[in-house]
C-alpha atoms as a PDB file:
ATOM      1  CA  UNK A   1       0.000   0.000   0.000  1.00  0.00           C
ATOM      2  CA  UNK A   2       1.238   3.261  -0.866  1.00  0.00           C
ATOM      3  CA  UNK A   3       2.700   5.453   1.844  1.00  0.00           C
ATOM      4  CA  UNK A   4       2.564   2.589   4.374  1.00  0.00           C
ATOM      5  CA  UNK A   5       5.418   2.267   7.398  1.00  0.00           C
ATOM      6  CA  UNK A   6       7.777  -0.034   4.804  1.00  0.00           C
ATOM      7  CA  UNK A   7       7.481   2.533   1.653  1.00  0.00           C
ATOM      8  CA  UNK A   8       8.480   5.633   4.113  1.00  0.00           C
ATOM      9  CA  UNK A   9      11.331   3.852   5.641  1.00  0.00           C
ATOM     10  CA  UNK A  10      12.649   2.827   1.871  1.00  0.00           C
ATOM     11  CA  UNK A  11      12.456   6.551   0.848  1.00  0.00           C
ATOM     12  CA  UNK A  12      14.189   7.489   4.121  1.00  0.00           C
ATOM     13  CA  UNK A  13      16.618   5.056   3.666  1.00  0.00           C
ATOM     14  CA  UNK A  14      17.443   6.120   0.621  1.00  0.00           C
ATOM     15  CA  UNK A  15      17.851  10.006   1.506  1.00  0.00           C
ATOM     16  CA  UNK A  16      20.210   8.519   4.024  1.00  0.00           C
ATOM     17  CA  UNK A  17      22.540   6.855   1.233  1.00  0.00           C
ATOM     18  CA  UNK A  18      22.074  10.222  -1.106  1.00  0.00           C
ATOM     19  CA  UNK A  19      23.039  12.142   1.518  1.00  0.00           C
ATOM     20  CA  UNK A  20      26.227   9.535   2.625  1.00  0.00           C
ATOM     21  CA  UNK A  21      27.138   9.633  -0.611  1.00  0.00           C
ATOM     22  CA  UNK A  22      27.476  13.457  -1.020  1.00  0.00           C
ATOM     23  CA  UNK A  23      29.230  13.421   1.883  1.00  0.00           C
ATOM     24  CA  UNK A  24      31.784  11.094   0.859  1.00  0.00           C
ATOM     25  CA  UNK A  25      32.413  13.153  -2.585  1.00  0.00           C
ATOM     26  CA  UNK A  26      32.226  16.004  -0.851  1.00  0.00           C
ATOM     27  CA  UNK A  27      35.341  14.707   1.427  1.00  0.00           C
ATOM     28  CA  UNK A  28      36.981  12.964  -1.223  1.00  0.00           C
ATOM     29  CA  UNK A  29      37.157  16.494  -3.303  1.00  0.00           C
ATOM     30  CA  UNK A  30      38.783  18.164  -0.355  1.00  0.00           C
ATOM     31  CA  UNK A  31      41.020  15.810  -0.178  1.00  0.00           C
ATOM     32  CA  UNK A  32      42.008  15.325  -3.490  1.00  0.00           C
ATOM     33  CA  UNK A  33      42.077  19.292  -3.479  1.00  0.00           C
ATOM     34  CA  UNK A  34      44.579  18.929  -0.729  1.00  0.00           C
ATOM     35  CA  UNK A  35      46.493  16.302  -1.777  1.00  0.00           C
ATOM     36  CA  UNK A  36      45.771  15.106  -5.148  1.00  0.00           C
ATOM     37  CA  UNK A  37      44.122  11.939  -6.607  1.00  0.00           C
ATOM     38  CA  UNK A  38      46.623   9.327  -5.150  1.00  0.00           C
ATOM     39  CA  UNK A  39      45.325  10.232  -1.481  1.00  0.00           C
ATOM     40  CA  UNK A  40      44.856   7.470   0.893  1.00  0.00           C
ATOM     41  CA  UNK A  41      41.512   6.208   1.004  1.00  0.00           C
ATOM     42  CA  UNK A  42      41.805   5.841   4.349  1.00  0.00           C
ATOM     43  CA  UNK A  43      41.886   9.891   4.646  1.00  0.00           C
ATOM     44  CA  UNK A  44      38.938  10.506   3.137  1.00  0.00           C
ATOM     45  CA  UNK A  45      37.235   7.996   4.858  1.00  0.00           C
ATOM     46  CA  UNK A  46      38.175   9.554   7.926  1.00  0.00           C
ATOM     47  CA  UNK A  47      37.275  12.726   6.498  1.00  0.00           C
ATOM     48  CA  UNK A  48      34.072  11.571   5.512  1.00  0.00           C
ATOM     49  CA  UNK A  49      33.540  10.195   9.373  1.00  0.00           C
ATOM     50  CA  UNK A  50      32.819   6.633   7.716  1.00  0.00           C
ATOM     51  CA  UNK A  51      34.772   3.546   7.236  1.00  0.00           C
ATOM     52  CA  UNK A  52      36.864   2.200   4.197  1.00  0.00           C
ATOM     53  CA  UNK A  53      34.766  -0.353   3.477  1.00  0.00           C
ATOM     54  CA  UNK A  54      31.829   1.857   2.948  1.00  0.00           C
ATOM     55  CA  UNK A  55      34.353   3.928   0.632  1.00  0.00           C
ATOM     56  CA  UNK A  56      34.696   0.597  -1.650  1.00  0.00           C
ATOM     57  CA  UNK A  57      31.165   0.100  -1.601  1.00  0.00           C
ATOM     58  CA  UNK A  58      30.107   3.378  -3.364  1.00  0.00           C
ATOM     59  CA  UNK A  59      33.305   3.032  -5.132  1.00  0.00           C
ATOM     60  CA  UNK A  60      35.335  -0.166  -5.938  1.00  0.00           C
ATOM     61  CA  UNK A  61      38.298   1.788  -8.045  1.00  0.00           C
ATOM     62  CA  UNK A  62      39.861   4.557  -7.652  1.00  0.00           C
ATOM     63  CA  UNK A  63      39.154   5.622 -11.089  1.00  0.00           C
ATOM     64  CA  UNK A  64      35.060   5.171  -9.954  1.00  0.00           C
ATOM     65  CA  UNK A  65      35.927   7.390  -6.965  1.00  0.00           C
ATOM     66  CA  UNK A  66      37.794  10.106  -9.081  1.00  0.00           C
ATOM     67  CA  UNK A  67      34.924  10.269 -12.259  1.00  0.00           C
ATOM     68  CA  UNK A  68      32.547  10.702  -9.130  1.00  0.00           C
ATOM     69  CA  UNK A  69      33.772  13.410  -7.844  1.00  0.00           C
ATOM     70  CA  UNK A  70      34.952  15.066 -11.327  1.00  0.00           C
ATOM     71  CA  UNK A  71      30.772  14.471 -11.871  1.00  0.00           C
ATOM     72  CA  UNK A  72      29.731  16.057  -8.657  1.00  0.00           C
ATOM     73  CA  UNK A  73      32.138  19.200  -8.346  1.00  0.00           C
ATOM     74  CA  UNK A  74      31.113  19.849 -12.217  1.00  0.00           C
ATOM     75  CA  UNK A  75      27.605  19.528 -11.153  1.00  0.00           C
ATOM     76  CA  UNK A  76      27.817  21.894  -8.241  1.00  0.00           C
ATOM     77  CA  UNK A  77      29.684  24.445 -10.102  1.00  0.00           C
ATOM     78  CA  UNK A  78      27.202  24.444 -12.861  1.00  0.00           C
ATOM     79  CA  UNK A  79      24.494  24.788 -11.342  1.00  0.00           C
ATOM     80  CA  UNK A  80      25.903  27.148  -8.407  1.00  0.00           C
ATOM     81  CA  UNK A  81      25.816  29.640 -11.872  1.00  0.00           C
ATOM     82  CA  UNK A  82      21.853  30.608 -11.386  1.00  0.00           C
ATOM     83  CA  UNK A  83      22.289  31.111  -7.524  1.00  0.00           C
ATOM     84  CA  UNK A  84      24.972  33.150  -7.519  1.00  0.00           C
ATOM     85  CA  UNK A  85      23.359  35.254 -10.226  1.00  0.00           C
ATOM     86  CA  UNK A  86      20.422  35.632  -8.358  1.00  0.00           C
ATOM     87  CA  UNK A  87      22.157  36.480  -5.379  1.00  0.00           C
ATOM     88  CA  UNK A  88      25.337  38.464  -6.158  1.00  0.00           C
ATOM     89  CA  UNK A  89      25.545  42.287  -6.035  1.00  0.00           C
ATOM     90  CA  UNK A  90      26.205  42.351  -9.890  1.00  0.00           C
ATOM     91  CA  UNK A  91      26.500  39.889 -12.652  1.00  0.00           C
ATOM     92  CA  UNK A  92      30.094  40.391 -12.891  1.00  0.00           C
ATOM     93  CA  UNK A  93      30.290  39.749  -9.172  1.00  0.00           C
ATOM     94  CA  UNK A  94      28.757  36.505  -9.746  1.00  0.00           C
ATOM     95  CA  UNK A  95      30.992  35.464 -12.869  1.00  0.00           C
ATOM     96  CA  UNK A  96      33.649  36.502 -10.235  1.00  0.00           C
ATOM     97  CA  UNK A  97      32.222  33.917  -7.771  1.00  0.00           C
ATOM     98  CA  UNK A  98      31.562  31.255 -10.398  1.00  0.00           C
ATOM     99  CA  UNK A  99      35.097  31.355 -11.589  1.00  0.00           C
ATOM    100  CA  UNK A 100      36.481  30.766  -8.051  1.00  0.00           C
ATOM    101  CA  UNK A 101      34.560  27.656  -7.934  1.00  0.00           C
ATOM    102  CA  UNK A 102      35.798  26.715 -11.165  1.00  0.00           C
ATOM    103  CA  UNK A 103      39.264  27.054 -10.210  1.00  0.00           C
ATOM    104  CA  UNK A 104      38.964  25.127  -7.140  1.00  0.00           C
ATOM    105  CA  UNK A 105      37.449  22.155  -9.198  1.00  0.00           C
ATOM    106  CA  UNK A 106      40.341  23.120 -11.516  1.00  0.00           C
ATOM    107  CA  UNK A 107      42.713  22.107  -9.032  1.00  0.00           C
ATOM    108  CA  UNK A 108      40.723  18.883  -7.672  1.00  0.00           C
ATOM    109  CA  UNK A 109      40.753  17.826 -11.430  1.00  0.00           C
ATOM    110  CA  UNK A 110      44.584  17.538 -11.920  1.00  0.00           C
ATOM    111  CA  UNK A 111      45.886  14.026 -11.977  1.00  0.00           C
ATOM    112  CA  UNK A 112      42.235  12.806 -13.314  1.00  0.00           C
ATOM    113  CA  UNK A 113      43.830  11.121 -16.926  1.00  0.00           C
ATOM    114  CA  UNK A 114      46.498   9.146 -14.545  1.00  0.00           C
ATOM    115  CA  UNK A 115      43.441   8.136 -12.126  1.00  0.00           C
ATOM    116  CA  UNK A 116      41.630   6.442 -15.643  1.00  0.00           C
ATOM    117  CA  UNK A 117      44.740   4.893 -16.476  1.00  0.00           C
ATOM    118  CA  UNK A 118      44.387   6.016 -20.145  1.00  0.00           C
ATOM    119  CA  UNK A 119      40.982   4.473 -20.492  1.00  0.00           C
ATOM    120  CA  UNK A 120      40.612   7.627 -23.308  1.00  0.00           C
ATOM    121  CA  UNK A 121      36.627   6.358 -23.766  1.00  0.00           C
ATOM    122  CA  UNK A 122      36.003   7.141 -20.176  1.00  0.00           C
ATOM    123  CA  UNK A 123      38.135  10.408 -20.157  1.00  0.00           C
ATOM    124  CA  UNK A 124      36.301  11.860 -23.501  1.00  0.00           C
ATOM    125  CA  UNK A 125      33.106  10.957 -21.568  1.00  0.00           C
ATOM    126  CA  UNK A 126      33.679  13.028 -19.300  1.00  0.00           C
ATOM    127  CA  UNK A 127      35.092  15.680 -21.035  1.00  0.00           C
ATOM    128  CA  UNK A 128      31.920  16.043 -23.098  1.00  0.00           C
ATOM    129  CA  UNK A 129      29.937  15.992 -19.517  1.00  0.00           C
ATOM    130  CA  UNK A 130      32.241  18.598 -18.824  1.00  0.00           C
ATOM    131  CA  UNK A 131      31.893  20.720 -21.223  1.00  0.00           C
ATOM    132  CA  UNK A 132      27.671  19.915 -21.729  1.00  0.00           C
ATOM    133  CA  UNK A 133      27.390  21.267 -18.670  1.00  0.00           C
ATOM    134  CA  UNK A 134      29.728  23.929 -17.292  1.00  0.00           C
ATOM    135  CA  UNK A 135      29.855  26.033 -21.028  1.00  0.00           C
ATOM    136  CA  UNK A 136      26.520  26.759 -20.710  1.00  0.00           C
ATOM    137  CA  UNK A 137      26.390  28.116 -16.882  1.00  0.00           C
ATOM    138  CA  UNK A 138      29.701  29.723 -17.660  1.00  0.00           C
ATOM    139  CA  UNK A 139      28.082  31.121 -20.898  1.00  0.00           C
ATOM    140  CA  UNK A 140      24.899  32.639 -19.134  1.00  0.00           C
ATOM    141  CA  UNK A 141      27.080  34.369 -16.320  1.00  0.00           C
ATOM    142  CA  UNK A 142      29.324  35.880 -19.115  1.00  0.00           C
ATOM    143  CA  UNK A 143      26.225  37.214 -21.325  1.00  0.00           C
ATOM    144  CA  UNK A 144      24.739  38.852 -18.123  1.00  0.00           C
ATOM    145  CA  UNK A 145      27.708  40.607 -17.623  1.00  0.00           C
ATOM    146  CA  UNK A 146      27.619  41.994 -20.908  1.00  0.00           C
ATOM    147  CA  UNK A 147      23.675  42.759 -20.343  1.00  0.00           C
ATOM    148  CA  UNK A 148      24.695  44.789 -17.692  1.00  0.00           C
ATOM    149  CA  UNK A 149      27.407  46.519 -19.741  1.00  0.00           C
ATOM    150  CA  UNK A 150      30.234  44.582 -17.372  1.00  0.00           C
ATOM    151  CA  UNK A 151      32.193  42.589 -19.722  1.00  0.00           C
ATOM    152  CA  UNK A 152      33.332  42.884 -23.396  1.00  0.00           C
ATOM    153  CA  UNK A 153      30.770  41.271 -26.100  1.00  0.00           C
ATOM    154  CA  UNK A 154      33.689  39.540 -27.917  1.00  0.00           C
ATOM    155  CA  UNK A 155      34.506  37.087 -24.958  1.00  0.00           C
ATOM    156  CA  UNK A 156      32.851  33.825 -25.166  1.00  0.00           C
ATOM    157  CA  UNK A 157      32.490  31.325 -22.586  1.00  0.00           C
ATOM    158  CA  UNK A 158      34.972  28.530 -23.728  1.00  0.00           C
ATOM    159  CA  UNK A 159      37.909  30.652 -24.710  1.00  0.00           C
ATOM    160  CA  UNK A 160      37.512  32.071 -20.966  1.00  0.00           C
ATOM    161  CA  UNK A 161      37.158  28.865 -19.478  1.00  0.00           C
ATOM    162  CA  UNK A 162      40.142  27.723 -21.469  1.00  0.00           C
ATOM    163  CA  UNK A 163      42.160  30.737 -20.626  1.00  0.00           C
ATOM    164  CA  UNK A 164      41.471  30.260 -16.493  1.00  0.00           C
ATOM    165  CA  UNK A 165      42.135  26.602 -17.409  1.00  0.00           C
ATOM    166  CA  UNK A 166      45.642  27.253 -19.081  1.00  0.00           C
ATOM    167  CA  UNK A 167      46.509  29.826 -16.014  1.00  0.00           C
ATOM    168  CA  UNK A 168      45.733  26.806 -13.646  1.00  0.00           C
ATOM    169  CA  UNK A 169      48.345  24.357 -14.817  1.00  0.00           C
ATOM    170  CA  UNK A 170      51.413  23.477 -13.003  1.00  0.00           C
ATOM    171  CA  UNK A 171      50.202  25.513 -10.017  1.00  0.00           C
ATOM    172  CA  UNK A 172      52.737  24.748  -6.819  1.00  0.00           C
ATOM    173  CA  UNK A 173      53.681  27.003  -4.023  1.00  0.00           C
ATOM    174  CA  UNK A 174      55.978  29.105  -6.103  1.00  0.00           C
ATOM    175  CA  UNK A 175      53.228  30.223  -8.926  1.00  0.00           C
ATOM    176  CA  UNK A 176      49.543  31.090  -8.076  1.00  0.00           C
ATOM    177  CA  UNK A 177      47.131  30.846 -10.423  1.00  0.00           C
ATOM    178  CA  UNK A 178      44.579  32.016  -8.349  1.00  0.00           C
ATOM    179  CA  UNK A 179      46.037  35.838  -8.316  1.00  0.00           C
ATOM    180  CA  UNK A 180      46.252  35.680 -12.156  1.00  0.00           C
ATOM    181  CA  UNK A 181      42.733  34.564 -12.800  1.00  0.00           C
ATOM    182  CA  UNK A 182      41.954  37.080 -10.094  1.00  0.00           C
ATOM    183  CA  UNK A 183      43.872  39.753 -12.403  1.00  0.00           C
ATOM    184  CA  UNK A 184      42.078  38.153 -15.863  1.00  0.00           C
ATOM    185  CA  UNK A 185      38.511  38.143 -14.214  1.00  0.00           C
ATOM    186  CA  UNK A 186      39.607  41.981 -13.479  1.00  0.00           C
ATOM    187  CA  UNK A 187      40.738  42.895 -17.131  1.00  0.00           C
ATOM    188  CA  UNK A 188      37.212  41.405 -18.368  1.00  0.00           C
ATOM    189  CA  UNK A 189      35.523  44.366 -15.888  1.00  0.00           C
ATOM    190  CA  UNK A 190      34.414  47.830 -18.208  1.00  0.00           C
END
């Protein structure tokens, strides 16, 4: 019977897992962030306040773990595009937000094509994912910008995704790539 004790439990049950499960990616990208995509499982288990095991049962390769959370941090960015729009003091404040997120998934992504192990089918999966769904949230933050008479009409959403992308590789201690997307995101401003 629908909505009966057993059926509301299920459903419950099943939040419970969602939400475990963001958790877990959500640790996992921190600590990837942190210390790349060879990082002990065991850390982001303990990160995650769960136990290996449950990390192998979501995930039973690395490579799962890593296109996981390459799925969920392009996700969140993408659709963290409308919010911040809605919320932000100005469209380019938003873009200005957005790309700070994108950066910081920038970072998380490094060391993804060693994680696949050049499986190149799963890799250009993902890259189309990528781009299918960040283009078009970076896209729509960029065009309100130039709406609101913030950023050049000439700029489009790829070559300033590629550009942030190109300023993030190789960053270490000694180069940040942070303060020259900061300085590019400023050039865009009229």
């Amino acid at each position: 019977m629908p909505g009966d004790k057993h059926e509301r439990g299920s459903s419950r049950r099943r939040a419970d897992v969602i939400r475990n499960e963001q958790a877990l990616l959500d640790a996992a990208a921190a600590t990837f962030a942190e210390h790349g995509v060879d990082a002990p499982v065991r850390a982001i288990a303990a990160r995650a306040g769960i136990g290996i095991g449950t990390v192998y049962r979501h995930f039973p390769t690395r490579a799962d773990l890593v296109i996981a959370v390459y799925r969920h941090q392009v996700d969140s960015c993408a659709e963290a595009g409308p919010v911040l729009l809605a919320s932000a003091s100005s469209p380019h404040a938003a873009l200005k937000q957005w790309i700070d997120l994108f950066v910081d998934f920038l970072v998380t992504k490094h060391g993804l094509a060693e994680a696949l192990q050049s499986d190149s089918a799963r890799f250009e999966s993902l890259h189309a994912y990528f781009l299918d769904r960040m283009v078009p949230a970076c896209a729509a933050l960029l065009e309100a910008a130039v709406q609101a008479g913030e950023a050049p009409a000439d700029v489009t959403a790829y070559s300033l995704m590629r550009g942030i992308g190109n300023l993030c590789i190789g960053a270490d201690s000694h180069y940040d790539a942070r303060r020259l997307v900061d300085l590019l995101v400023m050039g865009l401003r009229q």
